[in-house]
N, C-alpha and C. Protein backbone atom coordinates (compact mmCIF):
# COMPACT_ATOMS: atom_id res chain seq x y z
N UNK A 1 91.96 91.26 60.13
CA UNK A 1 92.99 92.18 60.55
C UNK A 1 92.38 93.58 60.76
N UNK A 2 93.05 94.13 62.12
CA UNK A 2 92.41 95.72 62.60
C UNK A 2 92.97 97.01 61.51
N UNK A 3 92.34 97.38 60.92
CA UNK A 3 93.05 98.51 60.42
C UNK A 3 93.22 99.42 61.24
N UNK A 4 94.44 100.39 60.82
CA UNK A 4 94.84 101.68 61.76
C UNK A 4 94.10 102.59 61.61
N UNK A 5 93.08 102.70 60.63
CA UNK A 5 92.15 103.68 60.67
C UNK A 5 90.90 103.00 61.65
N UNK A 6 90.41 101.73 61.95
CA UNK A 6 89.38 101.44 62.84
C UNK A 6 90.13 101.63 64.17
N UNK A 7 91.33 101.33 64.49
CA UNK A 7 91.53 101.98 65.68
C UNK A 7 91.54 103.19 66.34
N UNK A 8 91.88 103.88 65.33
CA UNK A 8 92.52 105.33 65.77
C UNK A 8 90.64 105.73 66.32
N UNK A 9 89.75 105.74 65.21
CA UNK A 9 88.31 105.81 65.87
C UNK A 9 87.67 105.43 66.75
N UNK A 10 88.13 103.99 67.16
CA UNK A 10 87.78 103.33 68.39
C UNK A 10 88.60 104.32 69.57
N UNK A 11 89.75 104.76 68.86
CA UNK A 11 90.17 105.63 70.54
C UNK A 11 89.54 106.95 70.64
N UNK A 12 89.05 107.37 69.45
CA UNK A 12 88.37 108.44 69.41
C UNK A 12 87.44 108.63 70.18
N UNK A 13 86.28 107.31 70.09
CA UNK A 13 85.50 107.74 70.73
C UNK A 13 85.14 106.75 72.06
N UNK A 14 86.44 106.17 72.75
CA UNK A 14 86.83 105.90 74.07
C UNK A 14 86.80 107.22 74.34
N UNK A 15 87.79 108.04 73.76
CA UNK A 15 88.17 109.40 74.46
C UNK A 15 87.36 110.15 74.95
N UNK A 16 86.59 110.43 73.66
CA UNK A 16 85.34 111.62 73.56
C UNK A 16 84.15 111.00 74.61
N UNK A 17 84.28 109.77 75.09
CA UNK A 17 83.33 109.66 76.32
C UNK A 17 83.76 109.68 77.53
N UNK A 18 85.04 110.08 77.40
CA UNK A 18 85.41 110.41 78.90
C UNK A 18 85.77 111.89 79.27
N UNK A 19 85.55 112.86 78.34
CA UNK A 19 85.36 113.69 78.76
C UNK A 19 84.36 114.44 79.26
N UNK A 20 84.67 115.50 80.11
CA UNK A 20 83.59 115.89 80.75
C UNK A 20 83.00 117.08 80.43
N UNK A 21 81.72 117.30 80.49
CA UNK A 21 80.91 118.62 79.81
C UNK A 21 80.58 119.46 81.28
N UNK A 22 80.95 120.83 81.17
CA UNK A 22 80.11 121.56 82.01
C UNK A 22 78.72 122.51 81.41
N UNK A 23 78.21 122.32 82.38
CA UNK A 23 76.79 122.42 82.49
C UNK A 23 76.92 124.03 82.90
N UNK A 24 76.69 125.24 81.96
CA UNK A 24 76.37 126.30 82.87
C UNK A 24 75.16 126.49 83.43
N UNK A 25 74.66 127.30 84.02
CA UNK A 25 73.95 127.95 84.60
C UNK A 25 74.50 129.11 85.75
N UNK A 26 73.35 130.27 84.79
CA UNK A 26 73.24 131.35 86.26
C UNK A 26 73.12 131.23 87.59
N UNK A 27 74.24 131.93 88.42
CA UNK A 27 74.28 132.15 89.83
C UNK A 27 72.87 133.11 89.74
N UNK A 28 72.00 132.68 90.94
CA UNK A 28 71.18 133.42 91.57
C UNK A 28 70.79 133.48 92.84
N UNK A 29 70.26 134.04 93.59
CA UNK A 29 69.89 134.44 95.35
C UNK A 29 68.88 133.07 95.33
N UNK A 30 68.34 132.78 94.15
CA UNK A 30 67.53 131.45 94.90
C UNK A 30 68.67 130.27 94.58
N UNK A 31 69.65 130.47 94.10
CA UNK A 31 70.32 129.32 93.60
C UNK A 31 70.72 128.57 95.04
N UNK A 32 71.07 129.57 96.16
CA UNK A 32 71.38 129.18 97.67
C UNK A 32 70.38 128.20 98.05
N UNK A 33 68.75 128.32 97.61
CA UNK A 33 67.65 127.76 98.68
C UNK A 33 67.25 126.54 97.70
N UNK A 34 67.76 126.60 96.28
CA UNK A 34 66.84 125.50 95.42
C UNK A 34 67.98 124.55 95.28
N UNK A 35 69.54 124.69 95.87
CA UNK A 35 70.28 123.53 96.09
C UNK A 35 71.30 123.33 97.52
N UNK A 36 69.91 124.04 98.35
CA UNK A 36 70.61 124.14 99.90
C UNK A 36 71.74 124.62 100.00
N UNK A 37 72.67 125.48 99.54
CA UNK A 37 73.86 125.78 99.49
C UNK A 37 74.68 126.13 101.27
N UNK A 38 75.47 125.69 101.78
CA UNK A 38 75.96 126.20 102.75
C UNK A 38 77.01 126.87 102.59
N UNK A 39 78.04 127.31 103.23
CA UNK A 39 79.48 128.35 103.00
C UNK A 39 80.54 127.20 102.57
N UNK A 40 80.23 126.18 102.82
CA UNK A 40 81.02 125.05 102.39
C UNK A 40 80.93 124.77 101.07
N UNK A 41 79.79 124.65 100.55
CA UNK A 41 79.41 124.40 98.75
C UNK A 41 79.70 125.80 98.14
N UNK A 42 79.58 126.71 98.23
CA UNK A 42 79.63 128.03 98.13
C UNK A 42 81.31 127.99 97.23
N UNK A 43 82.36 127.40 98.62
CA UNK A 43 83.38 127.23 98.17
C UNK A 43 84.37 125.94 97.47
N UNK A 44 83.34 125.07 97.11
CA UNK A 44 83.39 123.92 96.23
C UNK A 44 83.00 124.33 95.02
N UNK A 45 82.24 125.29 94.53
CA UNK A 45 81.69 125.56 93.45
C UNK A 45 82.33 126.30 92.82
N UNK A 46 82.55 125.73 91.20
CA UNK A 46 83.01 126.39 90.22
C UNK A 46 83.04 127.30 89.50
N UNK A 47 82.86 128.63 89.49
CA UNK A 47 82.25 129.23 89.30
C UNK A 47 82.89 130.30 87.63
N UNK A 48 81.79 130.65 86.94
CA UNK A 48 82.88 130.76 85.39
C UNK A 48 82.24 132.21 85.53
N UNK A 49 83.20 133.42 84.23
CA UNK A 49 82.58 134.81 83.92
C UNK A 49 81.66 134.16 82.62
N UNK A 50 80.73 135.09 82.46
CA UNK A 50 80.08 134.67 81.13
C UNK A 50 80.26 135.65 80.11
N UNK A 51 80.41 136.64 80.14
CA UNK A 51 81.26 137.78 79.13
C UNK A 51 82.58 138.38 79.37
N UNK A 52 83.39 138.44 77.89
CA UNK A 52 84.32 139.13 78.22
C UNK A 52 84.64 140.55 78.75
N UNK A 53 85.38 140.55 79.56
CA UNK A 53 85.48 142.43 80.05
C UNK A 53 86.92 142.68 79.09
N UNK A 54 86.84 143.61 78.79
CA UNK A 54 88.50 143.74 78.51
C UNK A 54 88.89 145.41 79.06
N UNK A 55 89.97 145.43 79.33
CA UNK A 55 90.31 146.62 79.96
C UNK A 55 91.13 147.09 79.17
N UNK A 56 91.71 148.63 78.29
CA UNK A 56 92.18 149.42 77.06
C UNK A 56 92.90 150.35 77.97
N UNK A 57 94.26 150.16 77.80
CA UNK A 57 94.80 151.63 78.57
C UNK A 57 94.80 152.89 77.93
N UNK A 58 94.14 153.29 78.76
CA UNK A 58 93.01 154.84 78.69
C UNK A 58 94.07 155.87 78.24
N UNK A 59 95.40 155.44 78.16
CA UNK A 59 96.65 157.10 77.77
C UNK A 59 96.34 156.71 76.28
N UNK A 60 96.40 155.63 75.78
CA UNK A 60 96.48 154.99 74.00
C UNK A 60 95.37 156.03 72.90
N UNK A 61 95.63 156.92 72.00
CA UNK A 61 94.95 158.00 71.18
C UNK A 61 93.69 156.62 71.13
N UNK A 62 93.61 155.35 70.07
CA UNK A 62 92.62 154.99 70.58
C UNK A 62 91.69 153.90 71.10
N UNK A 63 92.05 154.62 72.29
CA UNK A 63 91.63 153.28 73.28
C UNK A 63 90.36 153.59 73.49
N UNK A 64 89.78 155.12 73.28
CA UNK A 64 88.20 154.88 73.64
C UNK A 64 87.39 154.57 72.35
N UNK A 65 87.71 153.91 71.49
CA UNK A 65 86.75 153.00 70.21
C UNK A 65 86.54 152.11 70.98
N UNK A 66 85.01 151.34 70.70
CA UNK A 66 85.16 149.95 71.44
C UNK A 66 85.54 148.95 70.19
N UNK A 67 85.57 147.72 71.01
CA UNK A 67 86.05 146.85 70.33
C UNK A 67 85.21 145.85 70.04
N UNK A 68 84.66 145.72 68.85
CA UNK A 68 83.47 144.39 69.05
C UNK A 68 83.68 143.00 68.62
N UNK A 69 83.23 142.00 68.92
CA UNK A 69 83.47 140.29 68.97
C UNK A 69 84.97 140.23 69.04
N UNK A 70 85.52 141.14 70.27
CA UNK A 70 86.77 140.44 70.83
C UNK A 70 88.01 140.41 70.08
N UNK A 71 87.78 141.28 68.65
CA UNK A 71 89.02 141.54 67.84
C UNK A 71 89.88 142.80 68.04
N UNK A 72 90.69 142.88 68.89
CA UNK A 72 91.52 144.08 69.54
C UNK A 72 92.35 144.50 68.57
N UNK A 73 92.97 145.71 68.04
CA UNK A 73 93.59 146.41 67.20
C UNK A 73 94.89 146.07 67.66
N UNK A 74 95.54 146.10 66.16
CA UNK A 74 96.69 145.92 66.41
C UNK A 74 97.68 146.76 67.03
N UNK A 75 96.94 148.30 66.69
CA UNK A 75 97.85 149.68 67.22
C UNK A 75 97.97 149.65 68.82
N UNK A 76 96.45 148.88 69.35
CA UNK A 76 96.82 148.60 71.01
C UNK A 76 97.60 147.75 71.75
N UNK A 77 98.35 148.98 72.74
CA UNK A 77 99.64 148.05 72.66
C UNK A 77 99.40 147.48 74.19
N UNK A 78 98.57 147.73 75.08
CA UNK A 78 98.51 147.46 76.33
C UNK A 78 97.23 147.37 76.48
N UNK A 79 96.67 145.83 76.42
CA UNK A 79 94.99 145.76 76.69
C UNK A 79 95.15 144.28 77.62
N UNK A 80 94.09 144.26 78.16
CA UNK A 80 94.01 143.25 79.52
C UNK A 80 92.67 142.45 79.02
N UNK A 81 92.54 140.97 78.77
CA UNK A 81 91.11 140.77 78.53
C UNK A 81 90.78 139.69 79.58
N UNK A 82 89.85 139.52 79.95
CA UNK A 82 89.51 138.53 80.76
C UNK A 82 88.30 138.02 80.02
N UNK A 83 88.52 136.74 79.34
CA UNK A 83 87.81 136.01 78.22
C UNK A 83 86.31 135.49 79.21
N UNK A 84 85.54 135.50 78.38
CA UNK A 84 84.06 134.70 78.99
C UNK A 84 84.71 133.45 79.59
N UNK A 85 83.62 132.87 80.41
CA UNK A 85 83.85 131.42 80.77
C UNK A 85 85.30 130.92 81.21
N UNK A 86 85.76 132.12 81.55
CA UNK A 86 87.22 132.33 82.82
C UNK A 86 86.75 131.62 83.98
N UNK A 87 87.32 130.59 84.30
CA UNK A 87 86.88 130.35 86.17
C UNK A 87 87.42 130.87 86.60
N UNK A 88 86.89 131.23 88.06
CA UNK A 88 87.03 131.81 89.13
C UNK A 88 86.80 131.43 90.84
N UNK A 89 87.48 131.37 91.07
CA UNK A 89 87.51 130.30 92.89
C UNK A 89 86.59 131.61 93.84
N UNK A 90 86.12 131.22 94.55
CA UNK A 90 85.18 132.13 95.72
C UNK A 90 86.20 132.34 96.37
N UNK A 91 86.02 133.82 96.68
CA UNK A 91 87.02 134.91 97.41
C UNK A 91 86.42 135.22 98.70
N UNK A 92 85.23 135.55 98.80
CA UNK A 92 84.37 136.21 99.85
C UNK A 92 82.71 136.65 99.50
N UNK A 93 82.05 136.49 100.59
CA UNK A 93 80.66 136.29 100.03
C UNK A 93 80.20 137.82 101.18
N UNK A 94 79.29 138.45 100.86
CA UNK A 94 78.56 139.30 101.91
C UNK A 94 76.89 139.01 101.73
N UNK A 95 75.73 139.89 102.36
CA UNK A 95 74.52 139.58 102.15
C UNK A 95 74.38 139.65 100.77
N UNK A 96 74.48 140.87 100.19
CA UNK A 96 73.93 141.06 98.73
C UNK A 96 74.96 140.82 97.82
N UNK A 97 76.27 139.96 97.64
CA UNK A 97 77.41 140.03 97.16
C UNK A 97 78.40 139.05 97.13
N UNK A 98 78.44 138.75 96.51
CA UNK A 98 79.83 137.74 96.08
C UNK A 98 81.39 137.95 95.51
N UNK A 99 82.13 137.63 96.10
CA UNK A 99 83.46 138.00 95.09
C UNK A 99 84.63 136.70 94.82
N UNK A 100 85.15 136.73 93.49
CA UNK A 100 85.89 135.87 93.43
C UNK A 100 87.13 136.50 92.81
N UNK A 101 87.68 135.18 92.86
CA UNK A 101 89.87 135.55 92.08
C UNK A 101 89.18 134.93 90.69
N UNK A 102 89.68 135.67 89.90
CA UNK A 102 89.95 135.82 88.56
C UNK A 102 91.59 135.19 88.52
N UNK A 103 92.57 135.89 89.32
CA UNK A 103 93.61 135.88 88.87
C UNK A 103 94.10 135.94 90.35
N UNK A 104 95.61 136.09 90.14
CA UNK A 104 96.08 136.72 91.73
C UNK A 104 96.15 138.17 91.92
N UNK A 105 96.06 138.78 90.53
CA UNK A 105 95.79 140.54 91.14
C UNK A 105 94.07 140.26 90.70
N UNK A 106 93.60 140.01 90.62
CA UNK A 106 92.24 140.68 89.60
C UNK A 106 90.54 139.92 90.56
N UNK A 107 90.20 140.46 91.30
CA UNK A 107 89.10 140.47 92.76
C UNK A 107 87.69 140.92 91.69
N UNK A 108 86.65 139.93 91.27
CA UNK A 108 85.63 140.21 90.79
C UNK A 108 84.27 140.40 91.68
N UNK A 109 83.72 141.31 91.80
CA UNK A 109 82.37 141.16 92.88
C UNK A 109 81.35 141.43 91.67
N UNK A 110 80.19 140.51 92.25
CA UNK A 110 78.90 140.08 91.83
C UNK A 110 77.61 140.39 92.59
N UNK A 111 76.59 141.20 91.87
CA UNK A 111 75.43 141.45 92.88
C UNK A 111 74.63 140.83 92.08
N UNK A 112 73.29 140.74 92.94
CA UNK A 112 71.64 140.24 92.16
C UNK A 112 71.40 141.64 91.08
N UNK A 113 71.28 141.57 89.71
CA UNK A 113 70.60 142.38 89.34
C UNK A 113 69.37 142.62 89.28
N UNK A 114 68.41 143.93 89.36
CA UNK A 114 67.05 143.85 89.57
C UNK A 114 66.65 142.84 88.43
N UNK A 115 65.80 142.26 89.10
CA UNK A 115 64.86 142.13 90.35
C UNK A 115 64.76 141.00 90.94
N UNK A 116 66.07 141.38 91.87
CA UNK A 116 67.20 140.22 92.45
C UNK A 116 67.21 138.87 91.68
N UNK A 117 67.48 138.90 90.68
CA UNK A 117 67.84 137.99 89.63
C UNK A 117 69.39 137.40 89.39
N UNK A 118 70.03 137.14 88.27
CA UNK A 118 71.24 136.55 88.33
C UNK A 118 72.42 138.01 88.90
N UNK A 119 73.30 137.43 89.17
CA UNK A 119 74.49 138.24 90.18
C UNK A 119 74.90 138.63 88.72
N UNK A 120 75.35 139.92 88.70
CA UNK A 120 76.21 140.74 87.57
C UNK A 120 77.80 141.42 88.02
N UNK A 121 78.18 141.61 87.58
CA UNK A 121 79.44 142.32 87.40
C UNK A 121 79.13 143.50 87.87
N UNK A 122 79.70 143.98 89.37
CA UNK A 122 79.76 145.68 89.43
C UNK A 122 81.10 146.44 90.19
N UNK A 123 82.13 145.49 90.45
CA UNK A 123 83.51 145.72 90.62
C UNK A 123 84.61 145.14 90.41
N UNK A 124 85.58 145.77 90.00
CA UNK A 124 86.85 144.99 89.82
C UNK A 124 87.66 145.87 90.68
N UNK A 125 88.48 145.09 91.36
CA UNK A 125 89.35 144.84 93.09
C UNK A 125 89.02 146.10 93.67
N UNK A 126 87.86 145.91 93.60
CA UNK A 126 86.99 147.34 94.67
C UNK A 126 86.64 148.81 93.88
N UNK A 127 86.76 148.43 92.65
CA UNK A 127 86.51 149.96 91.81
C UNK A 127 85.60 149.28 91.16
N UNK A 128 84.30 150.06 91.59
CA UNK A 128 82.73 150.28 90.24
C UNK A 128 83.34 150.00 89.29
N UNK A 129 82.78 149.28 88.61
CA UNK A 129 83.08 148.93 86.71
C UNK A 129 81.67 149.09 86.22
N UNK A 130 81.83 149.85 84.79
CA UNK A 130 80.94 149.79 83.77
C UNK A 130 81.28 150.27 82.50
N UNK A 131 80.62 150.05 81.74
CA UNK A 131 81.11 150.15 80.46
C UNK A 131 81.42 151.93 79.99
N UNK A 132 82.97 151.49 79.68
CA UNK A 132 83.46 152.86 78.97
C UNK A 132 84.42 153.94 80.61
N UNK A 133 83.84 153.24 81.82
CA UNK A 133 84.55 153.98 82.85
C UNK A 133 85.85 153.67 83.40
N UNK A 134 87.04 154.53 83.86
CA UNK A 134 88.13 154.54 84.08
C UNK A 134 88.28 153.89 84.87
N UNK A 135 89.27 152.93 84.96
CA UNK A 135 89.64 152.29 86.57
C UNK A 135 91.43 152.07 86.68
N UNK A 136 91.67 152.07 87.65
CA UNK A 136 93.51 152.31 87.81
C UNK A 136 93.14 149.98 88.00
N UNK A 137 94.31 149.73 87.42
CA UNK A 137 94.93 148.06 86.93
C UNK A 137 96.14 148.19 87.09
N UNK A 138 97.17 147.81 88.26
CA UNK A 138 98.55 147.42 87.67
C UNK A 138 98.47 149.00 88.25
N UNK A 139 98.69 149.96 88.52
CA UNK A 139 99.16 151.47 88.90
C UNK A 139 98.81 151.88 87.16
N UNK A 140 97.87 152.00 86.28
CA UNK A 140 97.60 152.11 85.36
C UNK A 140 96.24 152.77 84.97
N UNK A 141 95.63 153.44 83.96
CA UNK A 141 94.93 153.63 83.75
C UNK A 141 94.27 152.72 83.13
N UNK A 142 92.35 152.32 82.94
CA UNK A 142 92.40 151.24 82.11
C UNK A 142 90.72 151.77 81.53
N UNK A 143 90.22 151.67 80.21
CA UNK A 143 88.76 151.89 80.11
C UNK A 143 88.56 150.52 79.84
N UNK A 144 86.97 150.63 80.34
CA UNK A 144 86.09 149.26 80.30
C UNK A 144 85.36 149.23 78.66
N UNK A 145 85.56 147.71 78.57
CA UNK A 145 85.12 147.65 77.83
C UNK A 145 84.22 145.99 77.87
N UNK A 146 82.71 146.45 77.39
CA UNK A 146 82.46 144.86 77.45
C UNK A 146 81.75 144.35 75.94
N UNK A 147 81.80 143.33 75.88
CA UNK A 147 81.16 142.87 74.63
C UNK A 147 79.77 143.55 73.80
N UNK A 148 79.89 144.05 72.96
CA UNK A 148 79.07 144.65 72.12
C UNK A 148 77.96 143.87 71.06
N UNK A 149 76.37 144.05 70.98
CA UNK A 149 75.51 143.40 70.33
C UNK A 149 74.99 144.11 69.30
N UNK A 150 75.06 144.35 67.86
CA UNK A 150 73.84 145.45 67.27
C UNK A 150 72.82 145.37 67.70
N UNK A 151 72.19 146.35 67.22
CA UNK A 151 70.49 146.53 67.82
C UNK A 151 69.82 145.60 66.53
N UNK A 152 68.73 144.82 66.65
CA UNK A 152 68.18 144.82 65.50
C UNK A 152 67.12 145.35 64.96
N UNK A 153 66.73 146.23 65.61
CA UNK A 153 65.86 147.33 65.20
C UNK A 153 66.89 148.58 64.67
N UNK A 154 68.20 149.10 64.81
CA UNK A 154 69.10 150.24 64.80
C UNK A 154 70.09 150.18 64.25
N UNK A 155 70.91 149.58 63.27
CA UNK A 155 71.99 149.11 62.84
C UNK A 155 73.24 150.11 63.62
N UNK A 156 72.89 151.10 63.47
CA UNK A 156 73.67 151.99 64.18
C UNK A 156 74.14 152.32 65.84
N UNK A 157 73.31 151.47 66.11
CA UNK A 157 72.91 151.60 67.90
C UNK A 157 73.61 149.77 68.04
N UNK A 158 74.39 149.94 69.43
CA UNK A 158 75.17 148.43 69.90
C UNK A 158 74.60 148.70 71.37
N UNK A 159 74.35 147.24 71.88
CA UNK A 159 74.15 146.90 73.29
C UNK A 159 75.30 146.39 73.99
N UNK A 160 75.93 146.85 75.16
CA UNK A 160 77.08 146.28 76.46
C UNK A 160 76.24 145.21 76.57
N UNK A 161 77.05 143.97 76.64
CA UNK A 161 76.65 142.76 77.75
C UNK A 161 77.71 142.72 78.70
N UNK A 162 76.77 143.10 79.39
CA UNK A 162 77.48 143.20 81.43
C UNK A 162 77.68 142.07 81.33
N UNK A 163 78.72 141.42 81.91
CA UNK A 163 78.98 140.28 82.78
C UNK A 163 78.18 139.74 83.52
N UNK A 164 77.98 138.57 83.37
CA UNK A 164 77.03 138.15 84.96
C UNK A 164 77.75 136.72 85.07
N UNK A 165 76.94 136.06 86.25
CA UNK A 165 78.24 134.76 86.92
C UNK A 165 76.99 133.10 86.98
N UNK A 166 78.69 132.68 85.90
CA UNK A 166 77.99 131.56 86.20
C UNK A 166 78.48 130.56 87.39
N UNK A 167 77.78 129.05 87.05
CA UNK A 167 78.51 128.24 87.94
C UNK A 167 78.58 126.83 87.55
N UNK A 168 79.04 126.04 87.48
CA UNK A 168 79.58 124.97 86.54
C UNK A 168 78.53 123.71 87.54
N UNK A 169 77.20 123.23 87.18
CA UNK A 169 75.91 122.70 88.09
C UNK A 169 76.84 121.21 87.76
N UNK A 170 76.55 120.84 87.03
CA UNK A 170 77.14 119.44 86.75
C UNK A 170 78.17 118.50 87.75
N UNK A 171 79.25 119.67 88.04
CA UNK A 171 80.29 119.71 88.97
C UNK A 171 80.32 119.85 90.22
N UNK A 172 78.68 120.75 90.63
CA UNK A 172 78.79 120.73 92.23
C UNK A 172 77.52 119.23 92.21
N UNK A 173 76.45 119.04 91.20
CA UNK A 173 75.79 118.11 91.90
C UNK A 173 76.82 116.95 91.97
N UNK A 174 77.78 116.63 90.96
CA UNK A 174 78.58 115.46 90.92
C UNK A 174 79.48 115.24 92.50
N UNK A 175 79.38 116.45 93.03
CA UNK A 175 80.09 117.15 95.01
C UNK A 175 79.03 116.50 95.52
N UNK A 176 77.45 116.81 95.53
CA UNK A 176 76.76 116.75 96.21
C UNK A 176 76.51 115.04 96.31
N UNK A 177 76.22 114.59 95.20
CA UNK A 177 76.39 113.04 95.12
C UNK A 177 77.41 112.29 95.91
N UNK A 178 78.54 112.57 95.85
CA UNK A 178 79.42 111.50 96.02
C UNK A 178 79.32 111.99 97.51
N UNK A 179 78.63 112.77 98.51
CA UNK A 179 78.81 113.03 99.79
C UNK A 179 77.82 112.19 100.15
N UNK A 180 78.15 111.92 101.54
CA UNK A 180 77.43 110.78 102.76
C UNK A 180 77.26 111.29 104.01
N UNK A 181 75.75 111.05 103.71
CA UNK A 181 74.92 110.97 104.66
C UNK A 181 74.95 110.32 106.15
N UNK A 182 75.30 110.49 107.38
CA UNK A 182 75.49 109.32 108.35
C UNK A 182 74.53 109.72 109.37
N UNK A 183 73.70 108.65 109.76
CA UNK A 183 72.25 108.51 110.16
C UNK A 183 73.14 108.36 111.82
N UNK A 184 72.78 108.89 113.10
CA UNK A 184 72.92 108.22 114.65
C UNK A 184 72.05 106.87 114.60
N UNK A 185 72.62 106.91 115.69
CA UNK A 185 71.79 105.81 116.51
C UNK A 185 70.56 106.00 117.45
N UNK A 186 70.04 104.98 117.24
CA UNK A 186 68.97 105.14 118.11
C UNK A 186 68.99 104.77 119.48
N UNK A 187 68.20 105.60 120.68
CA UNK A 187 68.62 105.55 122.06
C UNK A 187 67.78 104.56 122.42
């Protein structure tokens, strides 16, 4: 006889093998040439934030403290976060630049950081972003804020981690696979 405890495990780990893992990896300018990318894959691809931004409305006494590992005060009464590993659908691409939807108000653009390396965070819906600078959200004021690291040389001294963009590989090669190839004929 099956016990209800050998089943419930057997569905456990039916389950747990059918789910699916994404694979990050950094967007980069070679990422186009080392998986042929055309404007078509471009917009098949999944693409995630890898740090949180959070935005603090800038009228709040205090909204310019930062906030570190993502624990927001309770006294703030109007904060906007856009969590790491948010997807984001491709919006529009230029030479040096990428932009995607976050949201239906919220337009993220991505450049190569030197030395044209992975694409970073340097606007939100067309206003420069960086850490600690003002940007209008909603007809609003908002300060930036991004995830904070101690130094480990400085206890006193914290590092911004800029945003930069990933893209979910697993998911476009699993695109690239299931597509077909169709050979002409010969004359």
């Amino acid at each position: 006889m099956i016990s209800r405890f050998s089943v419930i495990i057997s569905m456990i780990l039916i389950l747990s093998g059918c789910t699916y893992n994404v694979v990050y990896e950094k967007f980069t300018p070679h990422t186009f040439v080392e998986y042929n990318l055309t404007d078509q894959d471009i917009e098949d691809i999944q693409f995630y934030l890898e740090a949180p931004i959070t935005l603090r409305d800038a009228n709040l006494p205090k909204a310019n403290k930062s906030i570190s590992s993502g624990n927001p005060s309770k006294e703030m009464k109007d904060i906007v976060i856009i969590s790491e590993k948010t997807k984001g659908i491709f919006s529009d691409i230029g030479k040096d630049w990428i932009e995607l939807s976050f949201n239906d108000d919220i337009i993220l653009r991505f450049v190569p950081s030197d030395p044209k390396e992975w694409y970073r965070l340097t606007h939100l819906n067309g206003q420069e972003i960086s850490e600690g600078k003002i940007i209008m959200y909603n007809d609003r004021r908002y300060i930036v804020a991004f995830r904070h690291f101690p130094s480990k040389l400085d206890e006193e001294k914290y590092f911004s981690e800029i945003p930069y963009l990933y893209f979910d590989l697993e998911r476009f090669l699993k695109i690239k696979r299931e597509s077909k190839t169709i050979s002409g004929k010969k004359l």
